[in-house]
Protein backbone atom coordinates (compact mmCIF):
# COMPACT_ATOMS: atom_id res chain seq x y z
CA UNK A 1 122.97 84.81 115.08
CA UNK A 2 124.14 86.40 117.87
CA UNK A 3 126.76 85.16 120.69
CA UNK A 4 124.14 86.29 123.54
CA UNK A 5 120.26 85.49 123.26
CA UNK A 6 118.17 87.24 125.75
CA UNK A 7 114.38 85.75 126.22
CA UNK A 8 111.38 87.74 128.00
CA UNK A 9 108.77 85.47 128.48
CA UNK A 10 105.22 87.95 129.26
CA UNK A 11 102.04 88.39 129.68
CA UNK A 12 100.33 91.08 130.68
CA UNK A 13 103.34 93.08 131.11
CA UNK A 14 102.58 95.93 129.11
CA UNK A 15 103.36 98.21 131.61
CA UNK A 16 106.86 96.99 131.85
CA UNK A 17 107.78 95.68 128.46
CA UNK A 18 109.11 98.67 126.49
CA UNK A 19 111.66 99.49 129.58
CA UNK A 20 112.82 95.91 129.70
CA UNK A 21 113.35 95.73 125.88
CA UNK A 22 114.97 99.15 125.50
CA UNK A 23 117.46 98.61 128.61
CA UNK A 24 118.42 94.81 126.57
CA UNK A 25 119.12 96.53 123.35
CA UNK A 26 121.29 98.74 124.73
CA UNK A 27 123.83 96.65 126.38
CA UNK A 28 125.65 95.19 123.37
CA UNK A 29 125.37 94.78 119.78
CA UNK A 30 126.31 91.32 120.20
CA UNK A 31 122.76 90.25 121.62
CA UNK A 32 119.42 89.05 120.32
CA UNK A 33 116.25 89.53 122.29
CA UNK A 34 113.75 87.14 121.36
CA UNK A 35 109.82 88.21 123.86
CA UNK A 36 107.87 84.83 124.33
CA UNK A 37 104.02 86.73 124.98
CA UNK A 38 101.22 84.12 126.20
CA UNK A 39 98.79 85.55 124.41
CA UNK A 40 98.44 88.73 126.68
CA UNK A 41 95.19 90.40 126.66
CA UNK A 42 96.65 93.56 127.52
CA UNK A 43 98.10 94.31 124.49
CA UNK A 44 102.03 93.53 125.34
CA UNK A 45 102.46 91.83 122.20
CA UNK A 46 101.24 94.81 119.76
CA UNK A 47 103.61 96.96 121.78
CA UNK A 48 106.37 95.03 121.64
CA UNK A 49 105.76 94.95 118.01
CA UNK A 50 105.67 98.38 117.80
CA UNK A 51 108.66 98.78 119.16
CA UNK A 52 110.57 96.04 116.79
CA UNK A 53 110.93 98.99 114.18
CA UNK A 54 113.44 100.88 116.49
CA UNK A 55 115.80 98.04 116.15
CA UNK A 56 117.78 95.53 113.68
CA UNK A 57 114.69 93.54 113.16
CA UNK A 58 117.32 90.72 112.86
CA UNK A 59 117.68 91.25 116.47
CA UNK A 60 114.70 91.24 117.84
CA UNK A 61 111.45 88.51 117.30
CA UNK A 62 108.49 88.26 118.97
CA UNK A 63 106.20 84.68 119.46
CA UNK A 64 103.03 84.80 120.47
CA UNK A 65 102.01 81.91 122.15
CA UNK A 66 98.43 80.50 122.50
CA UNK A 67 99.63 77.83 125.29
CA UNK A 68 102.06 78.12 128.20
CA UNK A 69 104.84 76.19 126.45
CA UNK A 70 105.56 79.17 124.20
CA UNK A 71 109.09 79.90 125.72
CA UNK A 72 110.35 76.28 125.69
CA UNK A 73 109.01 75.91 121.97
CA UNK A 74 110.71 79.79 120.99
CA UNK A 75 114.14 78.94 122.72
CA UNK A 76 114.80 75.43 121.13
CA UNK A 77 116.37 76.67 118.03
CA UNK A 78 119.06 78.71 118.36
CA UNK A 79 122.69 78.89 117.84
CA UNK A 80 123.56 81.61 120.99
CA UNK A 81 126.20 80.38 122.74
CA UNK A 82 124.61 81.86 125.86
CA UNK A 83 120.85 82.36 126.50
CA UNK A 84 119.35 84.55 129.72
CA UNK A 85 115.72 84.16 130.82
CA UNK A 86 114.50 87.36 132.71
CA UNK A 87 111.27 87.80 133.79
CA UNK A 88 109.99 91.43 133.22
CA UNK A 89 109.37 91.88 136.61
């Protein structure tokens, strides 16, 4: 695991997603990037798992969530020493 864990809860940010996850990748090597969808309908999931291939897919993880609580259930098992929450927006 990574020192730095980076979380991008979504939904319906499809038209935003593959910026945000290709500007967190590149900062360090030293950080994870785990996206929490809600169950877009728009399709942000399927291209953020299109995109996984581009990286370490130790690195990266995607949940899909079918309830609201999908970030605090994603982010509760980690060993990060530091862990951001940015929205996409």
């Amino acid at each position: 695991m990574s020192k730095y864990l980076v979380i991008i809860p979504t939904y319906n940010e499809i038209e935003n997603i593959e910026r945000m996850v290709h500007t967190v990748m590149a900062l360090e090597k030293d950080i994870d990037l785990l996206v929490v969808d809600d169950n877009s309908p728009d399709g942000t999931a399927n291209q953020v798992d299109a995109m996984m291939s581009q990286y370490n897919t130790q690195r990266t993880k995607l949940h899909i969530s079918q309830v609201s609580i999908g970030l605090w259930s994603a982010n509760t098992s980690t060993s990060a020493k530091w862990i951001a929450i940015s929205p996409t927006r």
